[in-house]
N, C-alpha and C. Protein backbone atom coordinates (compact mmCIF):
# COMPACT_ATOMS: atom_id res chain seq x y z
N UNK A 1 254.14 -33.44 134.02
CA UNK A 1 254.56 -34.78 134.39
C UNK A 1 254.29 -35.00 135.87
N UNK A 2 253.57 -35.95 135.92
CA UNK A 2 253.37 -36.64 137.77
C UNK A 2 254.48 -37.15 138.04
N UNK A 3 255.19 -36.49 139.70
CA UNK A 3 256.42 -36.54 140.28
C UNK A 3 255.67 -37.26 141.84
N UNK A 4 255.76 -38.32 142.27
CA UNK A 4 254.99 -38.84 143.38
C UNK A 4 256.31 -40.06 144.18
N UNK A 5 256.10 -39.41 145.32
CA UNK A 5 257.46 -40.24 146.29
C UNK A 5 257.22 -41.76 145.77
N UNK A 6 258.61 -42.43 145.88
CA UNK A 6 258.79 -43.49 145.55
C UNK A 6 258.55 -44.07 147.44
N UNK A 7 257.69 -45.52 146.75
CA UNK A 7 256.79 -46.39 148.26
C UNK A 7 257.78 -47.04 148.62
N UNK A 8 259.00 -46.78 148.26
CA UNK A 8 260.12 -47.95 148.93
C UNK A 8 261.25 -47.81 149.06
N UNK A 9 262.55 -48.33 149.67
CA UNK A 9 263.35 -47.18 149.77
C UNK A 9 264.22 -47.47 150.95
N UNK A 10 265.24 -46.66 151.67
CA UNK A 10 265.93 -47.23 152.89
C UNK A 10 265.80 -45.87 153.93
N UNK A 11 264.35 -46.29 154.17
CA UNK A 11 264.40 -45.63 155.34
C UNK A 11 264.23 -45.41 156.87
N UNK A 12 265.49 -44.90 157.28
CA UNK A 12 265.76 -44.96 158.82
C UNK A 12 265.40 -44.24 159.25
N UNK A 13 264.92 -44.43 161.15
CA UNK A 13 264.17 -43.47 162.03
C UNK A 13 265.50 -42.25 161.71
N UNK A 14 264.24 -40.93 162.20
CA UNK A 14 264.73 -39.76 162.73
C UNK A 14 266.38 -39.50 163.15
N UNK A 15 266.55 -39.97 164.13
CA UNK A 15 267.83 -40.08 165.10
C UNK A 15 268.74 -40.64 163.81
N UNK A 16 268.42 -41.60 163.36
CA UNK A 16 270.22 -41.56 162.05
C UNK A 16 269.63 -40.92 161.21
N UNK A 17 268.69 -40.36 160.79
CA UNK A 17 268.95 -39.27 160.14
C UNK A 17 269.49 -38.16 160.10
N UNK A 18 269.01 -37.72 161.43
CA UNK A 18 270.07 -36.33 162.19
C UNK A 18 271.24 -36.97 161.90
N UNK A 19 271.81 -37.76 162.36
CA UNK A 19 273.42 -38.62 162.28
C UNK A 19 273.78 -38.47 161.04
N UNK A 20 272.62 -38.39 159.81
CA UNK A 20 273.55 -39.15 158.58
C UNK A 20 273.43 -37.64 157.51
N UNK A 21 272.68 -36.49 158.05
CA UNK A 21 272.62 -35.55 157.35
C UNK A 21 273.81 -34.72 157.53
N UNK A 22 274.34 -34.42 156.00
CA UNK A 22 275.49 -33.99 155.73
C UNK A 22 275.48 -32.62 154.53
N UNK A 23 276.19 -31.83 154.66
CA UNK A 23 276.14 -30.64 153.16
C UNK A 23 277.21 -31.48 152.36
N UNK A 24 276.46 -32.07 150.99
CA UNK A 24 277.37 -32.82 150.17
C UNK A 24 277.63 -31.47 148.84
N UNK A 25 279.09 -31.08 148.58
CA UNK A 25 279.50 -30.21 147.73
C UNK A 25 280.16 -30.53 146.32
N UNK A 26 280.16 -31.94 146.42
CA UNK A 26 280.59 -32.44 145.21
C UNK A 26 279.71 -33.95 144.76
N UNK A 27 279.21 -33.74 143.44
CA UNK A 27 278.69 -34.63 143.02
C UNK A 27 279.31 -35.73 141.55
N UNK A 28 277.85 -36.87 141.74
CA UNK A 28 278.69 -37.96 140.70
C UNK A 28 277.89 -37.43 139.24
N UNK A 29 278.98 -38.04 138.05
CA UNK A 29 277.85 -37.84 136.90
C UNK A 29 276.75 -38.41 136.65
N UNK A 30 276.40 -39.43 137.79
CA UNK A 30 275.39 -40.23 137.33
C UNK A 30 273.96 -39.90 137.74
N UNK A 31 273.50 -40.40 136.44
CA UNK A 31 271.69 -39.75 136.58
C UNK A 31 270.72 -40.27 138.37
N UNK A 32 270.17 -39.37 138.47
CA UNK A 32 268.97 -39.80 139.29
C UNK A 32 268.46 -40.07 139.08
N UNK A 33 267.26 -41.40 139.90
CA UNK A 33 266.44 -42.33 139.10
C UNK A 33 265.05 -41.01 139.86
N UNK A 34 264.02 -41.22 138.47
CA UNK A 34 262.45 -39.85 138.67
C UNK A 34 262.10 -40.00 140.46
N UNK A 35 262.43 -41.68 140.82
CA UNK A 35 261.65 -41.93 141.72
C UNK A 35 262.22 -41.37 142.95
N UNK A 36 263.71 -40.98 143.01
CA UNK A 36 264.17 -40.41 144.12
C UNK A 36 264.54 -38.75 144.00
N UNK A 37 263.90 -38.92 142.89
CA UNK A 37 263.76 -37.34 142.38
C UNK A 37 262.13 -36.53 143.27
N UNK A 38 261.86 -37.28 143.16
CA UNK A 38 260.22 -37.28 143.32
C UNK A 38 260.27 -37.13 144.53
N UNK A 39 260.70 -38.69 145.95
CA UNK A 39 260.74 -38.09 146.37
C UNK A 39 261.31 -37.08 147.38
N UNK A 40 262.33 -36.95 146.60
CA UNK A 40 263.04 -35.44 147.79
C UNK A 40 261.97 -34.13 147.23
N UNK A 41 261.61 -33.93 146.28
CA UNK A 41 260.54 -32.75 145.56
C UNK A 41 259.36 -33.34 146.89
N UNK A 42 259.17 -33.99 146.81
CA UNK A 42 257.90 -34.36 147.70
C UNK A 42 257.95 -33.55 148.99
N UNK A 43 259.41 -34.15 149.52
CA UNK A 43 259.89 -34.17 151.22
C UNK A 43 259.84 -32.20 151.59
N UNK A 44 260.47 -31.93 150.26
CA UNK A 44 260.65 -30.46 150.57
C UNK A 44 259.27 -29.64 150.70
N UNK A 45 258.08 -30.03 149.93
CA UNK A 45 256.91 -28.78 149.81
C UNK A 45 255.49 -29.73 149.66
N UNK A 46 255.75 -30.67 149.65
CA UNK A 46 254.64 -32.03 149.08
C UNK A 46 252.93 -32.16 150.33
N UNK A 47 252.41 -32.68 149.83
CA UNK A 47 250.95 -32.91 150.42
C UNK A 47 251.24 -34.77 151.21
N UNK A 48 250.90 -34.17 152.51
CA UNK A 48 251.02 -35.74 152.93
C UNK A 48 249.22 -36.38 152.61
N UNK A 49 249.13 -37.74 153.34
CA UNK A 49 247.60 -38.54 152.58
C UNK A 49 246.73 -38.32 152.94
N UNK A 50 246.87 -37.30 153.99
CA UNK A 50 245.66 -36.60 154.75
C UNK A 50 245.71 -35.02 154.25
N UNK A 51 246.77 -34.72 152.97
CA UNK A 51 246.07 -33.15 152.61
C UNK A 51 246.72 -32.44 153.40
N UNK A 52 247.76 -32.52 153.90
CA UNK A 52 248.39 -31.59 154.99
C UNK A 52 249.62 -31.08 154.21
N UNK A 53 250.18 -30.35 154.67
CA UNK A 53 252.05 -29.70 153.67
C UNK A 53 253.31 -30.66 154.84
N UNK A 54 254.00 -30.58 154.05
CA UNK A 54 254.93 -31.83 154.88
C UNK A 54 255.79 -30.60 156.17
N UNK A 55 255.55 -29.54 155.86
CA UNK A 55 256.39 -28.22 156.31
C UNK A 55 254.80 -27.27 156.53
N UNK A 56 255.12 -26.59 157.75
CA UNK A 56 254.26 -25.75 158.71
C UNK A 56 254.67 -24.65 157.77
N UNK A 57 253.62 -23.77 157.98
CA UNK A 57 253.82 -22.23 157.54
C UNK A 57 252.69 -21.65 158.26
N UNK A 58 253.10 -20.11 158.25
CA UNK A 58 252.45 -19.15 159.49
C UNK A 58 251.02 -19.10 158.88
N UNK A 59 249.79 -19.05 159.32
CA UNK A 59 248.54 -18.93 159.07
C UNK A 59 248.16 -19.64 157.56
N UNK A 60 249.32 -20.96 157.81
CA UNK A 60 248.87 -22.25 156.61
C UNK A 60 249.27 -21.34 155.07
N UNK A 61 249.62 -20.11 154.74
CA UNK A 61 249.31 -19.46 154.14
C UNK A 61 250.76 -19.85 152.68
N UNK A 62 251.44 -20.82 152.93
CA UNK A 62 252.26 -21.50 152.40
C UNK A 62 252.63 -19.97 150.88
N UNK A 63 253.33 -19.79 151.05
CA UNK A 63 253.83 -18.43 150.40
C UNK A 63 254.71 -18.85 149.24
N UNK A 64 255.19 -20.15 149.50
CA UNK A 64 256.70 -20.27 148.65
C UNK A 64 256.26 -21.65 147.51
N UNK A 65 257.45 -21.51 146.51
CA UNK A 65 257.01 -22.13 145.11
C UNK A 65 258.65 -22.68 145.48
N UNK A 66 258.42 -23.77 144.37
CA UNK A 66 259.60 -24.51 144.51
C UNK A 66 260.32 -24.75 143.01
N UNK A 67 261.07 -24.47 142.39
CA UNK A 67 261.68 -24.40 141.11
C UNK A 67 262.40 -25.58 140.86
N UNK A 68 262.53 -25.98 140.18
CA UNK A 68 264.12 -27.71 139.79
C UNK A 68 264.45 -27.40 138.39
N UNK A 69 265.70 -27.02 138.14
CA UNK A 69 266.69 -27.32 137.14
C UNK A 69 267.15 -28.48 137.14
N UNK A 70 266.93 -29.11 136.18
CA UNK A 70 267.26 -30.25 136.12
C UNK A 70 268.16 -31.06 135.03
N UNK A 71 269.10 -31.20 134.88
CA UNK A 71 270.22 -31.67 134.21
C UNK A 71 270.18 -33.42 133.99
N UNK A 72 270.37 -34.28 135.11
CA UNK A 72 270.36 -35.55 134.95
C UNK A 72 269.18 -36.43 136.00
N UNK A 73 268.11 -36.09 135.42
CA UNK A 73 267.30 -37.06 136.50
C UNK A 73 266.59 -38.05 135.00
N UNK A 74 266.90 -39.65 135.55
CA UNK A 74 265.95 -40.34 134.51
C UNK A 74 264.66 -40.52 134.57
N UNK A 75 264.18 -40.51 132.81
CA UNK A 75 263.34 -40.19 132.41
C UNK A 75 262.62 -38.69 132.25
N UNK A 76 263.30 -37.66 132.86
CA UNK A 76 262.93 -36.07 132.26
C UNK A 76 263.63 -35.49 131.11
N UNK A 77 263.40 -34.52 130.33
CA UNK A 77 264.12 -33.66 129.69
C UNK A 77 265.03 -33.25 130.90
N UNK A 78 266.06 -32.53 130.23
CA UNK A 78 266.58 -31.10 130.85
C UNK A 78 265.69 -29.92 130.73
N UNK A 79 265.46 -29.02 131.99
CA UNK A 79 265.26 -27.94 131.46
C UNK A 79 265.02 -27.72 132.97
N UNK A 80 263.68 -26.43 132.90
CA UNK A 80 263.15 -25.62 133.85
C UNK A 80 261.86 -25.90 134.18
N UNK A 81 261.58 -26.33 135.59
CA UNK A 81 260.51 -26.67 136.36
C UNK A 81 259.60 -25.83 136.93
N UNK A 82 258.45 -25.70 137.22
CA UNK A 82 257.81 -25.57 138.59
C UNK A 82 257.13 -26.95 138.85
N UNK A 83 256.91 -27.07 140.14
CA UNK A 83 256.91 -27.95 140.98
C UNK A 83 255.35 -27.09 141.54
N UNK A 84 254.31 -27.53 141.09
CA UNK A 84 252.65 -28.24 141.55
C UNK A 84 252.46 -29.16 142.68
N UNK A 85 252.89 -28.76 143.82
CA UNK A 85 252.80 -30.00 145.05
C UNK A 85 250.76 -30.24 145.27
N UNK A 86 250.36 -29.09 144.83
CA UNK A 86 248.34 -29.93 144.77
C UNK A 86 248.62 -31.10 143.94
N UNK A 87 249.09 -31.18 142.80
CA UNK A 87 249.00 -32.06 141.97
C UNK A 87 249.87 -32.87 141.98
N UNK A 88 250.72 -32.37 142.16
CA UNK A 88 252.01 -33.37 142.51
C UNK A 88 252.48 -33.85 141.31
N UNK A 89 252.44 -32.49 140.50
CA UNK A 89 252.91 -32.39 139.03
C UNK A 89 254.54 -31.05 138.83
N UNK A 90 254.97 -31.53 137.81
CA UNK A 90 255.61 -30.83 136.98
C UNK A 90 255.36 -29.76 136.16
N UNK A 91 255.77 -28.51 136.30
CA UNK A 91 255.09 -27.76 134.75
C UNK A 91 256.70 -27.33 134.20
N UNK A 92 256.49 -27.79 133.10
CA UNK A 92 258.14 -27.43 132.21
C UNK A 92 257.90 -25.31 132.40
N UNK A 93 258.63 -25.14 132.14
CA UNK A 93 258.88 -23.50 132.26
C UNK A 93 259.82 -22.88 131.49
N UNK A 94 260.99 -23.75 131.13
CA UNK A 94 262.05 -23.65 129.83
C UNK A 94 262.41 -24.87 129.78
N UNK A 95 262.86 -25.35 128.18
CA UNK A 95 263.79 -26.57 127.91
C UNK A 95 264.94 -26.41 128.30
N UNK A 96 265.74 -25.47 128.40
CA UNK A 96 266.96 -24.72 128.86
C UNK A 96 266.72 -24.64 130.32
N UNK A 97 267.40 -25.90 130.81
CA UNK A 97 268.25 -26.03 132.50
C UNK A 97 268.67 -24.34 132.76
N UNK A 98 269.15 -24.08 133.91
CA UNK A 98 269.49 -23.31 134.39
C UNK A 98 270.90 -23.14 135.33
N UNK A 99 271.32 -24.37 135.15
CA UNK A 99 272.76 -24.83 136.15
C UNK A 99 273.57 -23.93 135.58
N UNK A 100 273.71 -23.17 134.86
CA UNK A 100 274.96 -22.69 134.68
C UNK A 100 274.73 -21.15 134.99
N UNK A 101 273.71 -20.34 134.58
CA UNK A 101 273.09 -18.92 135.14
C UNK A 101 273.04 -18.92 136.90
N UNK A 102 272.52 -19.99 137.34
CA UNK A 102 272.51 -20.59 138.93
C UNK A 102 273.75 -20.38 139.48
N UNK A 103 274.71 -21.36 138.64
CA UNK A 103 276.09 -20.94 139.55
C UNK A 103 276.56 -19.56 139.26
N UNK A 104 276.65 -18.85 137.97
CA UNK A 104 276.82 -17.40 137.85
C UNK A 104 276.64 -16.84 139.24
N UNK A 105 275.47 -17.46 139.95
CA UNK A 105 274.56 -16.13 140.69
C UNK A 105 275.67 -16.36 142.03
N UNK A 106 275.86 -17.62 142.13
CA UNK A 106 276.72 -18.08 143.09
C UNK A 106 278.27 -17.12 143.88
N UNK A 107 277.94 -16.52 145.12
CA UNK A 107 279.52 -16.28 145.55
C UNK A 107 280.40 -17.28 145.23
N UNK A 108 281.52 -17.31 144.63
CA UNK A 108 282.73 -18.92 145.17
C UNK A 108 282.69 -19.23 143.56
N UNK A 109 281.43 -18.62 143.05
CA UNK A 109 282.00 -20.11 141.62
C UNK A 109 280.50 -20.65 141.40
N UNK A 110 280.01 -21.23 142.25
CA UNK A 110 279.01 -21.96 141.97
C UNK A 110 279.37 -23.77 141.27
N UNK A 111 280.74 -24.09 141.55
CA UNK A 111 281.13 -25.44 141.21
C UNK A 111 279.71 -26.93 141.38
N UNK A 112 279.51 -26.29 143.20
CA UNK A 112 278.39 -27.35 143.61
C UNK A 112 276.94 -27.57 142.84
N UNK A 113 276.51 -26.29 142.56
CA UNK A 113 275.77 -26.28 141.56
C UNK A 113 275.87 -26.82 139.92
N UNK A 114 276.61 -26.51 139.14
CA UNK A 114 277.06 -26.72 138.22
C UNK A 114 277.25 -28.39 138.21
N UNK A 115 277.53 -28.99 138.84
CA UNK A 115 278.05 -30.64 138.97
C UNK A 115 276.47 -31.33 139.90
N UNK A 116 275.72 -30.91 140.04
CA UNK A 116 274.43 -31.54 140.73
C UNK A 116 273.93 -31.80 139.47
N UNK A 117 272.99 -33.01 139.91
CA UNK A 117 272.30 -33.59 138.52
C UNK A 117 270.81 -32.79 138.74
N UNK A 118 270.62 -31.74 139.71
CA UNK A 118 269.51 -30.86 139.74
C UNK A 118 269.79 -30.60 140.82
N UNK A 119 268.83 -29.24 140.76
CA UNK A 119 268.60 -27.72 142.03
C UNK A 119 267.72 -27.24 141.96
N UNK A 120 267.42 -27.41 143.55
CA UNK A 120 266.18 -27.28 143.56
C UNK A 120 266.21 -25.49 144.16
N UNK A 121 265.38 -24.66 143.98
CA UNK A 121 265.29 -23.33 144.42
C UNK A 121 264.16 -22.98 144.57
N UNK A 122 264.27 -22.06 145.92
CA UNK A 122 263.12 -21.98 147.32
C UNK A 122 262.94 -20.92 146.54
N UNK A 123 261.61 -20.08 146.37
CA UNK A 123 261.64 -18.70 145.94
C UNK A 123 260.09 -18.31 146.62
N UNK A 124 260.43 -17.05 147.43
CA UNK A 124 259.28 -16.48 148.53
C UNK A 124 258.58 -15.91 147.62
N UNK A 125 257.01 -15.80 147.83
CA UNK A 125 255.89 -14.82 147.26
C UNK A 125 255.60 -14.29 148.25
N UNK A 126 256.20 -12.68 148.37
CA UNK A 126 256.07 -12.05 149.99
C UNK A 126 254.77 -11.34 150.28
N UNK A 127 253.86 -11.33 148.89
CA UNK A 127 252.64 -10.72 148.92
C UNK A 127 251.53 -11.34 149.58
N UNK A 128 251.37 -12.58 149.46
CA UNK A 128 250.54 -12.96 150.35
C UNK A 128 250.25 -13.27 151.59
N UNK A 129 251.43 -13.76 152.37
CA UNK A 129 252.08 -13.64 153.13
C UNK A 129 252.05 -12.42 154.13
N UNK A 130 252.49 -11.44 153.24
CA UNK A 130 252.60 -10.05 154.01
C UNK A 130 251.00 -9.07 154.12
N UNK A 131 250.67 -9.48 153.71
CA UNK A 131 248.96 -9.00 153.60
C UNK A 131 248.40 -9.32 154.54
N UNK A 132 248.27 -10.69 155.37
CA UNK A 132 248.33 -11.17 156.40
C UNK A 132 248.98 -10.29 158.18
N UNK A 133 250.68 -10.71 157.87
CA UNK A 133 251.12 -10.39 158.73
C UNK A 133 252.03 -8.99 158.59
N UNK A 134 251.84 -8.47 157.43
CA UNK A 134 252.89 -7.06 157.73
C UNK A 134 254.09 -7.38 157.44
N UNK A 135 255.33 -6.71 157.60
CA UNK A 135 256.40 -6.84 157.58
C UNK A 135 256.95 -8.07 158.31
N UNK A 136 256.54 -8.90 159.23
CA UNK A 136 256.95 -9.82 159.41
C UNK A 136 256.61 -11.12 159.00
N UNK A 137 255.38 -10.99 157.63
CA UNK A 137 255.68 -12.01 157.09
C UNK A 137 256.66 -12.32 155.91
N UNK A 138 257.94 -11.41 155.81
CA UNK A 138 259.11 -11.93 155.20
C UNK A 138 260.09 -12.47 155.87
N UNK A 139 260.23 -12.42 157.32
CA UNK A 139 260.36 -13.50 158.13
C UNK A 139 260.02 -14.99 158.73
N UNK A 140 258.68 -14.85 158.58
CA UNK A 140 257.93 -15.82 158.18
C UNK A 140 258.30 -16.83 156.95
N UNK A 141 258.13 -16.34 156.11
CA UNK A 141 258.28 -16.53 154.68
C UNK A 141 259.69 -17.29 154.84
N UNK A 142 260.99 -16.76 155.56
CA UNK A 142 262.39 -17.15 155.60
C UNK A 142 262.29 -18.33 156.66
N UNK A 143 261.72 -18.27 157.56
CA UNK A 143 261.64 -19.85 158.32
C UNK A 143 261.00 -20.70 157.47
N UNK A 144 259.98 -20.60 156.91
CA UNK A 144 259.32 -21.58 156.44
C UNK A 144 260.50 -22.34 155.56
N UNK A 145 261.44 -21.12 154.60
CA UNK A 145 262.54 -22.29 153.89
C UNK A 145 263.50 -22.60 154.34
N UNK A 146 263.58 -22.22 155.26
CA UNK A 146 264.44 -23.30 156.51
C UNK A 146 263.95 -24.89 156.60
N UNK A 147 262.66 -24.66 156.95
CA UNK A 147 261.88 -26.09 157.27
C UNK A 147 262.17 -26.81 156.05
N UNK A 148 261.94 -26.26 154.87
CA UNK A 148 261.92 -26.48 153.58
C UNK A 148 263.57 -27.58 153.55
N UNK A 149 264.27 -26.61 153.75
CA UNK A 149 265.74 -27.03 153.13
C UNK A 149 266.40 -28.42 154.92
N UNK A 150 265.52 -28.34 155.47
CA UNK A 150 266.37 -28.96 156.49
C UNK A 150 265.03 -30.17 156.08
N UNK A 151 264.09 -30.57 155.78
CA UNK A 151 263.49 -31.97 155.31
C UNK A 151 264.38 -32.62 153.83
N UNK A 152 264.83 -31.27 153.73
CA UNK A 152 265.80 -31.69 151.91
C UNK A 152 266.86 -32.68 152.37
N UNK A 153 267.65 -31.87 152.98
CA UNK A 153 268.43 -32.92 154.10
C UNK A 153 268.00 -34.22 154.66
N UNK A 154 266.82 -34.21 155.11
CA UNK A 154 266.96 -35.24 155.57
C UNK A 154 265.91 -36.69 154.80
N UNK A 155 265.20 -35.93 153.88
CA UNK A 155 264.98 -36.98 152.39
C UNK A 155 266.54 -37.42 151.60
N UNK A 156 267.23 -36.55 151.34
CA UNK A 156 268.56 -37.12 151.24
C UNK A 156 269.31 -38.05 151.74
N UNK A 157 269.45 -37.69 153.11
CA UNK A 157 270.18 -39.07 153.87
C UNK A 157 269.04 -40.25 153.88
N UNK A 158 268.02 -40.36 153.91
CA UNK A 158 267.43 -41.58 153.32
C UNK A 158 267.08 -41.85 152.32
N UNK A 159 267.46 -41.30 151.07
CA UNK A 159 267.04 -41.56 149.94
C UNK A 159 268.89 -42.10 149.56
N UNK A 160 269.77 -41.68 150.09
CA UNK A 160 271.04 -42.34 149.62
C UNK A 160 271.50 -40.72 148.76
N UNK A 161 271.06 -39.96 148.87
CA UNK A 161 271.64 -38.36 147.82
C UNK A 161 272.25 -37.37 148.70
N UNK A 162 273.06 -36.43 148.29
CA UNK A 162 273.78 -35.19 148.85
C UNK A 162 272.78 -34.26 148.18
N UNK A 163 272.97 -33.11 149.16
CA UNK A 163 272.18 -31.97 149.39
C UNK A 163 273.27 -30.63 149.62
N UNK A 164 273.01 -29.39 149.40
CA UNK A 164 273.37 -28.37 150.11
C UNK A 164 273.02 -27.09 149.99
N UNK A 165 272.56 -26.80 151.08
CA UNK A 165 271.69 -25.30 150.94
C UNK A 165 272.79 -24.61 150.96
N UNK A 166 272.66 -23.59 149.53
CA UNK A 166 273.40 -22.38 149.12
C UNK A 166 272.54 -21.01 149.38
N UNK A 167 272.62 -20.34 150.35
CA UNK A 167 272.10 -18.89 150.28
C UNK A 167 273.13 -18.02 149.97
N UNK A 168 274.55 -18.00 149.60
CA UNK A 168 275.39 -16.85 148.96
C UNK A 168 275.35 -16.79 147.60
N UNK A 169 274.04 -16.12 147.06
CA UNK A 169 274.09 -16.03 145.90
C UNK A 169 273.70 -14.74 145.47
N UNK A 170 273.76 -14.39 144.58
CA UNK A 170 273.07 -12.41 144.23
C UNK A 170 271.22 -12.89 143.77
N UNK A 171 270.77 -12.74 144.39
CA UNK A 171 268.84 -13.01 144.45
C UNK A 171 268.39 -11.69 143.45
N UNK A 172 268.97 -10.88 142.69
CA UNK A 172 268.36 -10.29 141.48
C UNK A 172 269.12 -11.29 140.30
N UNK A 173 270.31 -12.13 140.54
CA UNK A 173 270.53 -12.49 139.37
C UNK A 173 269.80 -13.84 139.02
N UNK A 174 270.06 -14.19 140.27
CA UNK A 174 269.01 -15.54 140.68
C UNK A 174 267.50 -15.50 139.85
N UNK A 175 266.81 -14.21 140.08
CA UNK A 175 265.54 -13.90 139.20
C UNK A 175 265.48 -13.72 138.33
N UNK A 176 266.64 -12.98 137.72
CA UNK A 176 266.59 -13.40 135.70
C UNK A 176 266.93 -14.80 135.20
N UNK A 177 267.59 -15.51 136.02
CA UNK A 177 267.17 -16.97 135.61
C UNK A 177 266.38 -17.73 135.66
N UNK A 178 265.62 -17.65 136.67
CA UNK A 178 264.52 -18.43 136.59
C UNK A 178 263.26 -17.73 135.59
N UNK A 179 263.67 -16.25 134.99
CA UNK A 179 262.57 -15.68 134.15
C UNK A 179 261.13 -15.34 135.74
N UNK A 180 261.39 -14.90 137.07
CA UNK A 180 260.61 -14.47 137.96
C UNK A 180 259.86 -13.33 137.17
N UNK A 181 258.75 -13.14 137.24
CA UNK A 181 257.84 -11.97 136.98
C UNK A 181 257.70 -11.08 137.64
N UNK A 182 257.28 -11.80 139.34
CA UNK A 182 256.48 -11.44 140.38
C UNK A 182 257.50 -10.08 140.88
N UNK A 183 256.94 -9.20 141.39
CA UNK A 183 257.70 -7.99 141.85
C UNK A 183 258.24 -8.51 143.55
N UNK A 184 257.46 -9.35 143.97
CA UNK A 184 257.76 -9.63 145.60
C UNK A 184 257.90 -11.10 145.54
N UNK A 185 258.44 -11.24 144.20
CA UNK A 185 259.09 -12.97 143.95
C UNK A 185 260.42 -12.72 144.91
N UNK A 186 261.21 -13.72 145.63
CA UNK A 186 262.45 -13.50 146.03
C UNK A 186 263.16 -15.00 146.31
N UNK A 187 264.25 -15.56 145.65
CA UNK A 187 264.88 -16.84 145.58
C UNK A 187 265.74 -16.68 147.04
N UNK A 188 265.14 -17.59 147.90
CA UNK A 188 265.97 -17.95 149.31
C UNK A 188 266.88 -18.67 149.30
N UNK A 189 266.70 -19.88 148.99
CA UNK A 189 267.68 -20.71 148.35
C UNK A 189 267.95 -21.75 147.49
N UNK A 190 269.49 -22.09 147.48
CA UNK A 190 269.51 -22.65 146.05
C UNK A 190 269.83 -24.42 147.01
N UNK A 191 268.60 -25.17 146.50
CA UNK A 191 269.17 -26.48 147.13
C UNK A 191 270.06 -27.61 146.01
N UNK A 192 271.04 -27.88 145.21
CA UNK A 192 272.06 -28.56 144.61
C UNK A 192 272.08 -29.83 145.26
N UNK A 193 271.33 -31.17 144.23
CA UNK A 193 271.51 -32.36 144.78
C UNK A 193 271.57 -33.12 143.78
N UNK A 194 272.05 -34.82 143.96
CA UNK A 194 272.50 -35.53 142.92
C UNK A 194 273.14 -36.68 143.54
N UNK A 195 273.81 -37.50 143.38
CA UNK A 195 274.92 -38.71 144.34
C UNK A 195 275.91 -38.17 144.56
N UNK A 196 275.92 -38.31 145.47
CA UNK A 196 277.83 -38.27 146.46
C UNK A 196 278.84 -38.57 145.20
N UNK A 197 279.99 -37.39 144.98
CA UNK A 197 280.83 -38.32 144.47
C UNK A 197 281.54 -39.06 144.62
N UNK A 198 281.77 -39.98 144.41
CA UNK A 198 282.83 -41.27 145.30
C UNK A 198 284.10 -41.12 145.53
């Protein structure tokens, strides 16, 4: 399925964005519309119109894949994503969401997760990456989803959605949910978004 930022929208310069970005921990039941689904998926890993990544990475070498469980966004199934930012496609991966194995993985409960109408999850490929730079491209690899999770944020506060980067989670349990293969697959973080609850 083609996931492509919505052309319209309420969005404010930089400066209230910093202002308006917030970690939202509780969400509403109500669905997300594809188009603001799209684009926060965009904001986080996406191709701008000149072919560029919206987020820098060390020797361009863009290492990381982006996952979405998805529970309530309109017009998708539920289930399990990867996220194609060349294409700026969807590939289903299970019909079976993952919100509830997700919060398992969760220190605390995993409540925030569990109540997002989707989550999105950063997961490093340290092999290519590290072939490159050695041991410090798993550092590498960890800024880059920084960049990642702090544009999440701030597609959120202009898209009108709550966000919150969860890194206390157990990252081997994290990988039997998403069904990871890769031996130097590794889930950084878990991003949980959806509407504010009122």
């Amino acid at each position: 399925m083609k996931v492509t930022p919505a052309a319209e929208g309420r969005f404010l310069n930089l400066f209230d964005l910093l202002e308006d970005r917030s970690s939202v921990r509780r969400f509403s039941p109500d669905f997300v519309p594809l188009p603001l689904f799209s684009s926060l998926l965009w904001s986080v890993y996406g191709f701008t119109s000149e072919g560029r990544r919206v987020v820098p990475s060390a020797g361009a070498i863009y290492p990381m894949r982006v996952y979405a469980s998805v529970k309530r966004v309109e017009g998708l199934a539920p289930g399990l994503y990867l996220y194609l930012p060349r294409e700026a496609e969807l590939l289903p991966v299970s019909q079976r969401e993952a919100s509830r194995e997700l919060a398992s993985c969760c220190f605390g409960g995993g409540r925030h997760v569990m109540e997002s109408a989707f989550c999105l999850v950063l997961v490093a490929l340290y092999g290519a990456i590290c072939e490159v730079y050695g041991e410090r491209g798993v550092l590498y690899a960890h800024q880059e989803s920084g960049h990642m999770a702090q544009n999440a944020y701030l597609a959120a506060a202009a898209l009108g959605l709550g966000v919150v980067a969860v890194g206390a989670f157990d990252e081997r349990r994290a990988r039997s949910a998403l069904g990871l293969s890769e031996r130097d697959a590794e889930a950084l973080y878990l991003l949980p978004a959806g509407f504010p609850s009122r």
